[in-house]
Protein backbone atom coordinates (compact mmCIF):
# COMPACT_ATOMS: atom_id res chain seq x y z
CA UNK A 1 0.00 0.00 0.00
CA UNK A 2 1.75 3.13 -1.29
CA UNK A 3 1.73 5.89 1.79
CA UNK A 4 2.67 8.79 -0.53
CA UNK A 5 0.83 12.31 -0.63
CA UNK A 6 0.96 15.60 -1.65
CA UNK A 7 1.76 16.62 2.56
CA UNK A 8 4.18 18.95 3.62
CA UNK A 9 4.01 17.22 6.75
CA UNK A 10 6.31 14.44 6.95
CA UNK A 11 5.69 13.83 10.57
CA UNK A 12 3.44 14.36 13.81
CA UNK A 13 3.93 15.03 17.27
CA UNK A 14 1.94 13.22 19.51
CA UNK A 15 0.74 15.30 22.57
CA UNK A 16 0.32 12.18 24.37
CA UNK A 17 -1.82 11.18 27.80
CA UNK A 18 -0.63 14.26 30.01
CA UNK A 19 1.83 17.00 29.46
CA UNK A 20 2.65 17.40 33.05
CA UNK A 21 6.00 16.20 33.76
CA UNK A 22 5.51 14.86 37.57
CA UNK A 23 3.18 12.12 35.93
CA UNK A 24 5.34 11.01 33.25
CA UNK A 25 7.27 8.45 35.16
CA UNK A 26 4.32 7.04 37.30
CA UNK A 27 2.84 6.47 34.30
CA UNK A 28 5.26 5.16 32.30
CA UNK A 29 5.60 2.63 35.34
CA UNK A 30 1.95 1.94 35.19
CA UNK A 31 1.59 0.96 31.54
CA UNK A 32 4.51 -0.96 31.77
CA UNK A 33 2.77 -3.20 33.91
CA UNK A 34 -0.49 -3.11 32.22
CA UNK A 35 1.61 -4.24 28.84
CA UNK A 36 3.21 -6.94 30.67
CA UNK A 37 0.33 -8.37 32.21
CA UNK A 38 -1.46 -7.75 28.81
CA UNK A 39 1.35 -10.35 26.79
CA UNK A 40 1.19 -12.77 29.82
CA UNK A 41 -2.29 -12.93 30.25
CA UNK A 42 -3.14 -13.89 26.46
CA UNK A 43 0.34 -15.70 25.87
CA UNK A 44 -1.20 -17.92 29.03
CA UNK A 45 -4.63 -18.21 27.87
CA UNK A 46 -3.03 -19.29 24.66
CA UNK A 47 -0.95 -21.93 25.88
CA UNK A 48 -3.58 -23.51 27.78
CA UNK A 49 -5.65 -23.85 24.87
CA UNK A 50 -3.09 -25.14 22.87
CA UNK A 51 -2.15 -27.82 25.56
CA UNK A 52 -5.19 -29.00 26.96
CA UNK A 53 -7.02 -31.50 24.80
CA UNK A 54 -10.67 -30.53 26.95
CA UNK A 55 -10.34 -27.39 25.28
CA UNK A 56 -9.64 -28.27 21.42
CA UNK A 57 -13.47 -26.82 20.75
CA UNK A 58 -14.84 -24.10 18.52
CA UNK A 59 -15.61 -21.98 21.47
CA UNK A 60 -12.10 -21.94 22.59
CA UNK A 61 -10.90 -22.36 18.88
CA UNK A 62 -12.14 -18.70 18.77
CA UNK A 63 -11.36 -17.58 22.14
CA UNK A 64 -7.64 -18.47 20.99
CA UNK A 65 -8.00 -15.83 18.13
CA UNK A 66 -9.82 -13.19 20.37
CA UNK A 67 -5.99 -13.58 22.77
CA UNK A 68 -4.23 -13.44 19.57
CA UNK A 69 -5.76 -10.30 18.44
CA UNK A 70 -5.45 -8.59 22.02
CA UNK A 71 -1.85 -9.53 22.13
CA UNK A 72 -0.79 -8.17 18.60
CA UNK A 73 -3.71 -5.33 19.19
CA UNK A 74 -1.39 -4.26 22.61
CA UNK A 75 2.13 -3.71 20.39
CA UNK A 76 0.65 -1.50 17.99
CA UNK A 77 0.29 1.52 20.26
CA UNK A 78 2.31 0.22 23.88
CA UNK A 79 5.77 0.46 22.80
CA UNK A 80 5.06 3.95 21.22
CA UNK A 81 3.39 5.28 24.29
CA UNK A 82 5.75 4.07 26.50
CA UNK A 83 8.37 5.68 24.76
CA UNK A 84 5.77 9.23 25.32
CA UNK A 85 6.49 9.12 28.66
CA UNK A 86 10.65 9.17 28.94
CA UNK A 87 11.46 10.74 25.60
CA UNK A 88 11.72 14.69 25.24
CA UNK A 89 9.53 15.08 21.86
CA UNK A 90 6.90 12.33 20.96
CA UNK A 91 7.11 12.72 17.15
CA UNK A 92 5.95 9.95 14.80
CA UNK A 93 6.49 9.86 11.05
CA UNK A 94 3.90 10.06 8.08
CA UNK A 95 3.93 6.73 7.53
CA UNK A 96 4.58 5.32 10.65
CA UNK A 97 1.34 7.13 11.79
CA UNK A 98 -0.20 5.40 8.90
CA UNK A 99 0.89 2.38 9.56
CA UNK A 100 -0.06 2.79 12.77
CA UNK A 101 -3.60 3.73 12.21
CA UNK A 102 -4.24 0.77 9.54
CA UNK A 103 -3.12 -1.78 12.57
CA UNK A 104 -5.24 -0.15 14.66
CA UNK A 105 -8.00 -0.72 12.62
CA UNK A 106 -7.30 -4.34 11.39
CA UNK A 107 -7.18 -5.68 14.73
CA UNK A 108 -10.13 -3.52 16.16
CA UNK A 109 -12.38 -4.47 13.09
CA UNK A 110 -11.44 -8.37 13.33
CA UNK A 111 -12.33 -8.29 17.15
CA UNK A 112 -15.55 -7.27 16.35
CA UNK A 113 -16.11 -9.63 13.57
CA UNK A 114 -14.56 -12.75 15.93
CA UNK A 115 -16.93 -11.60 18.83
CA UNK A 116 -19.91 -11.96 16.58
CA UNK A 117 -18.40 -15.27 14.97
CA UNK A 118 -18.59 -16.66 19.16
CA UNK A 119 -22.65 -15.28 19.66
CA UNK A 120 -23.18 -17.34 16.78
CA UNK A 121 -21.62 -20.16 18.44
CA UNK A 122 -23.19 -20.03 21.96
CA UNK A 123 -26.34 -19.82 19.96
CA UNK A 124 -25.52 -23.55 17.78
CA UNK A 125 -24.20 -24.85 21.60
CA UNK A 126 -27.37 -23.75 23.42
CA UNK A 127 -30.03 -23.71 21.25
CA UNK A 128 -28.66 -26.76 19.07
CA UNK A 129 -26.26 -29.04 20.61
CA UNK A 130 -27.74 -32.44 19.04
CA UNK A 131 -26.00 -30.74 15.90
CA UNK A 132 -23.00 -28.25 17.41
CA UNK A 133 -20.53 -30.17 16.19
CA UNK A 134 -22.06 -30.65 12.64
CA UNK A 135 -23.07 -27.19 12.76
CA UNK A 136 -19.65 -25.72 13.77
CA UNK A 137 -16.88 -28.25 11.82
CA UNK A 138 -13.08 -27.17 11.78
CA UNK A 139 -13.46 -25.85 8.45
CA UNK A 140 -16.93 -23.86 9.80
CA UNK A 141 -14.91 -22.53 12.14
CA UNK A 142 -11.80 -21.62 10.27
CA UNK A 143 -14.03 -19.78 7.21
CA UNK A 144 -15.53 -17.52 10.03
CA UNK A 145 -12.03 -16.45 11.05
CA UNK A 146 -10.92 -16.39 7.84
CA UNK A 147 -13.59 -14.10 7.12
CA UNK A 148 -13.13 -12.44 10.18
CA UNK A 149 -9.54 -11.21 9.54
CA UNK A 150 -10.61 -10.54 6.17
CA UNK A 151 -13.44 -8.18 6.74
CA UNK A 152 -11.19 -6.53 9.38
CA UNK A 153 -8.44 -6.16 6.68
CA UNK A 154 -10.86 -4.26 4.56
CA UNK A 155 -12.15 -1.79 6.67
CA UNK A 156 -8.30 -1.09 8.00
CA UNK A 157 -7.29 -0.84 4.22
CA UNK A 158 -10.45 1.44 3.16
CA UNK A 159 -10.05 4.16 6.58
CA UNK A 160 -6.16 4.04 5.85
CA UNK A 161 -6.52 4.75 2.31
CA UNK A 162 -8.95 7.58 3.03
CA UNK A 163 -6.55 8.93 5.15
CA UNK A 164 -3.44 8.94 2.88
CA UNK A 165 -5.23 10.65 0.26
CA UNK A 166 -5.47 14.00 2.39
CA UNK A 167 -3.24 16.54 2.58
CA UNK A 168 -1.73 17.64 6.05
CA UNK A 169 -0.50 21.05 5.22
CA UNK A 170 -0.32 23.34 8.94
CA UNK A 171 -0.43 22.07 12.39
CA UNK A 172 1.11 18.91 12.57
CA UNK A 173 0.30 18.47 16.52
CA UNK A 174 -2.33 15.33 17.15
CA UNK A 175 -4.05 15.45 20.51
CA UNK A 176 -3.96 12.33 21.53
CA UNK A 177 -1.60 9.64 22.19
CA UNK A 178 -2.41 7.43 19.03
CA UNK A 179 -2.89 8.35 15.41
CA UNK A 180 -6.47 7.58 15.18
CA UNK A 181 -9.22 8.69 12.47
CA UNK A 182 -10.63 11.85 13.97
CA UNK A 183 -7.74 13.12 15.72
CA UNK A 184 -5.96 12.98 12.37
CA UNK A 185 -9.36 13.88 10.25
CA UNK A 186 -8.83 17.50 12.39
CA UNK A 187 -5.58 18.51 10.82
CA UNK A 188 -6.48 17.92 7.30
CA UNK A 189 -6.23 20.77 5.34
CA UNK A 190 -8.37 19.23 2.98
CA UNK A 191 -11.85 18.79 2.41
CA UNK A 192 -12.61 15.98 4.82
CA UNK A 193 -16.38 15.37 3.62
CA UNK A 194 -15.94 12.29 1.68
CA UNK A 195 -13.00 10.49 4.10
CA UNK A 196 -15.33 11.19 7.30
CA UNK A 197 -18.38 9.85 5.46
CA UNK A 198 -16.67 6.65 4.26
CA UNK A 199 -15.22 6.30 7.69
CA UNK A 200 -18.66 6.62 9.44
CA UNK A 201 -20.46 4.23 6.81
CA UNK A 202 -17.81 1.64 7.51
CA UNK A 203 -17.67 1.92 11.21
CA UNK A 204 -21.73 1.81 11.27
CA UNK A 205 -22.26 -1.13 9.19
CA UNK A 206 -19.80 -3.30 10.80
CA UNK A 207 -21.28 -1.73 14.30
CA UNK A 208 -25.06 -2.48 13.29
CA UNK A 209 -24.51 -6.27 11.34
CA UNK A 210 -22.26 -7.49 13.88
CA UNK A 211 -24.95 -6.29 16.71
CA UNK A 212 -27.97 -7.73 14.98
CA UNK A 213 -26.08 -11.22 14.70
CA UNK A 214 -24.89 -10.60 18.41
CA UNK A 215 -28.69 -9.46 19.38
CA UNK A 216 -30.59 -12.26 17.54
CA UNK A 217 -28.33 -15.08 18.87
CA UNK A 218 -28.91 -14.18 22.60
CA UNK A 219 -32.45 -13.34 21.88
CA UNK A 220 -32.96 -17.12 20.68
CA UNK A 221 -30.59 -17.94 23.37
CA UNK A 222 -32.58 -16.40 25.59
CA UNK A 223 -36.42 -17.53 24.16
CA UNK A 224 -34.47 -21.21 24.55
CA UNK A 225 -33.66 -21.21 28.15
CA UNK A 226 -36.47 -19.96 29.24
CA UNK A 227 -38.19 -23.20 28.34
CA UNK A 228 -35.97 -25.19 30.49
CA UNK A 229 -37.76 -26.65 33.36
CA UNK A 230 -34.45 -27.47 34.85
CA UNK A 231 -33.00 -24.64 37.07
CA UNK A 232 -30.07 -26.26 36.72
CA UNK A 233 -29.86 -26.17 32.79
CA UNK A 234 -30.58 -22.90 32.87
CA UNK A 235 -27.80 -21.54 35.10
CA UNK A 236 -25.29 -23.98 33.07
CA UNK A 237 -26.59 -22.30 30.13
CA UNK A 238 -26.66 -18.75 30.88
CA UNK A 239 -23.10 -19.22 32.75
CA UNK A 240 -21.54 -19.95 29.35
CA UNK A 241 -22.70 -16.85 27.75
CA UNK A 242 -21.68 -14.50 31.00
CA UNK A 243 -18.13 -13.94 30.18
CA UNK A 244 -18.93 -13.31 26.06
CA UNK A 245 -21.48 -11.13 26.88
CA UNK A 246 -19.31 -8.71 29.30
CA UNK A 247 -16.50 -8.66 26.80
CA UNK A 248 -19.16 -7.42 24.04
CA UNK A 249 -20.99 -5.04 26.38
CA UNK A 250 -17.36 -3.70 27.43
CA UNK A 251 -15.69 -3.48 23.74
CA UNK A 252 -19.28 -1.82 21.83
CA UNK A 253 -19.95 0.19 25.34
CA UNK A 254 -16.53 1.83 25.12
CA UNK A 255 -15.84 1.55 21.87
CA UNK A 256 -18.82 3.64 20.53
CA UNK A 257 -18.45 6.12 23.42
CA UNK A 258 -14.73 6.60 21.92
CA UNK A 259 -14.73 6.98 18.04
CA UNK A 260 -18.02 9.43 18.20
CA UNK A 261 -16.80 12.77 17.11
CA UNK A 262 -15.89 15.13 18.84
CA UNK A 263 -14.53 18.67 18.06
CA UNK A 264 -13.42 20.54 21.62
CA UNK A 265 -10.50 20.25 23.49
CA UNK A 266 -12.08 19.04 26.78
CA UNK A 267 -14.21 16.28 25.16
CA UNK A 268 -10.74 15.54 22.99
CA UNK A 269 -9.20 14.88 26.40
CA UNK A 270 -12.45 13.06 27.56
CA UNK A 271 -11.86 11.05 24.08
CA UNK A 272 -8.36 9.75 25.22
CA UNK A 273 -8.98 8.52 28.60
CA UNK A 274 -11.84 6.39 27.13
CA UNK A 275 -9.51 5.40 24.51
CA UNK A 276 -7.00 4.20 27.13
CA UNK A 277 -9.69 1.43 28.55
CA UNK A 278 -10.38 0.53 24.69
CA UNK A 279 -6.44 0.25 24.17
CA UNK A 280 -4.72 -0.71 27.41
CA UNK A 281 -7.23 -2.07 29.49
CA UNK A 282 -9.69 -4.31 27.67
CA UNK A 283 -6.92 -6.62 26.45
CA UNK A 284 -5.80 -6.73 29.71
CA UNK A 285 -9.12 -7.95 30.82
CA UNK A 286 -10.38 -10.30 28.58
CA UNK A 287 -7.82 -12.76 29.52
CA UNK A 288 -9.34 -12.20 33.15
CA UNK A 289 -13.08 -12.63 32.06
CA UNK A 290 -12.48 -15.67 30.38
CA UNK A 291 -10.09 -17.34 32.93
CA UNK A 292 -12.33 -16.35 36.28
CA UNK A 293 -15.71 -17.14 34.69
CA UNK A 294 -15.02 -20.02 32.80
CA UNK A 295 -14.94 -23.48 34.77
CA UNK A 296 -13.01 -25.62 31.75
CA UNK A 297 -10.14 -22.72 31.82
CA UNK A 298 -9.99 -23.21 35.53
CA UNK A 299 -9.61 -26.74 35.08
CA UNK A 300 -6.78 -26.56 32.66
CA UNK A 301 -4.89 -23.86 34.40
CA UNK A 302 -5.07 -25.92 37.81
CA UNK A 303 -4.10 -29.93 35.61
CA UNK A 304 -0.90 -27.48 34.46
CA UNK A 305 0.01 -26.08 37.59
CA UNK A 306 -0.14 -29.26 39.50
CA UNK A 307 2.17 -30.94 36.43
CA UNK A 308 4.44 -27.96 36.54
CA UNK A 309 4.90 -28.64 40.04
CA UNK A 310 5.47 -32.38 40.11
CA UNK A 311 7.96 -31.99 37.36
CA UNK A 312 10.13 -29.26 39.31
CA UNK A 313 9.59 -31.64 42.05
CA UNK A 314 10.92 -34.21 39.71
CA UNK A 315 13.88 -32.75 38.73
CA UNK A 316 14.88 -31.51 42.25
CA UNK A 317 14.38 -35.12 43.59
């Protein structure tokens, strides 16, 4: 993808999270930790899934690619804000802002897209099990993320392209931490009428189709359990849905309460801190949600700590 324009910018400076120096270093401390808890969190998850045979299933099949995604999603803007915090100018090249941005995107548009690809699987589990694993085959399972990452790779290759194509001509200050669409959308010098539309459209169909699939499959979900006479089957049923639906009603929640536009200063500032949950602390969590909530993960992670510790007991015998 050529990243050439008719700019006289050739890079940005990134105002960052704060621009008072007493902070910089708590900070800097603080993300640190959230990044490293971030990579082990989702490496972990990742391993367990891999290793356990009890959890070689579609729903874990795709919880695997929902870790994946937070861990790569985490080292497209961590390192660069970390570096904010100690260096003396936060500047960040034309196309490395570019580059930036269409990563950003990718990952954020394939998260959605994977989410939706689980509510359609809870659905086939709960409301269909005699057939789940007709239903939901390997090579189900491996079109959906196929054509997860695929759809995601459009809409990051459409808002990147939009982007390119405008010129950045006077201020070349972006307040925020992150080259994101609006932030950069501000500083255009061009008419921005056609990129904002596209950008909008893009963002609102995957928004709406991934929420009606998400909607209908809990709302038959929900029409199904409710026929259960067994208390019992109903608990077991709505348990497996509890962690999916917090990581949705977290990622749309903030998400949408993030990217809607906005044009001051003070609800610019507002903008960032809401993008720090989005970016920092939601792939710090999901890892969490899934590992608290979720009996089989329990299982696993307590069959690999007790063979971890018979083997170092083992090898020190």
């Amino acid at each position: 993808m050529a990243m050439k324009n008719d700019s006289s910018v050739t890079e940005f400076i990134l105002t960052g999270l704060t621009d008072q120096p007493e902070l910089q270093l708590p900070l800097f401390i603080l993300f640190l930790v959230y990044h490293i808890v971030t990579v082990v969190g989702n490496l972990s998850l990742m391993s367990l899934i891999l290793l356990n045979s009890n959890l070689q299933t579609p729903m874990y099949f795709f919880l695997f690619n929902l870790s994946f995604i937070d861990l790569c999603y985490s080292f497209v803007f961590t390192p660069k804000t970390l570096m904010s915090f100690v260096s003396e100018k936060n500047t960040i090249s034309f196309r490395g802002c570019m580059t930036q941005l269409f990563f950003f995107g990718y990952f954020a548009h394939s998260e959605c897209y994977v989410l939706t690809a689980m509510a359609y699987d809870r659905y086939v589990a709960i409301c269909q099990p005699l057939l789940y694993k007709i239903i939901m085959s390997p090579r189900t399972c491996s079109l959906m993320m196929f054509g997860s990452y695929f759809m995601g790779l459009a809409g990051a290759i459409v808002h990147t392209v939009f982007m390119v194509r405008l010129n950045f001509c006077d201020s070349n200050i972006i307040n925020h931490y992150l080259c994101d669409i609006f932030p950069l959308l501000q500083l255009s010098c061009s008419n921005t009428y056609t990129s904002e539309l596209v950008s909008s459209v893009v963002i609102s169909t995957e928004v709406i189709a991934s929420s009606v699939v998400i909607l209908m499959s809990y709302a038959l979900i929900l029409f199904n359990v409710t026929q259960l006479s067994s208390g019992k089957g109903l608990y077991k049923a709505m348990s497996t849905c509890s962690s999916h639906i917090i990581t949705v009603a977290l990622f749309y929640g903030f998400g949408m309460l993030t990217h809607i536009k906005i044009s001051s200063d003070e609800s610019m500032d507002q903008g960032k801190i809401l993008s720090v949950f989005c970016t920092f602390l939601l792939p710090l969590l999901n890892p969490f949600i899934y590992s608290l909530r979720n009996k089989d993960v329990k299982v696993a992670l307590k069959r690999f700590l007790r063979r971890l510790t018979l083997n170092k007991a083992l090898r020190l015998s």
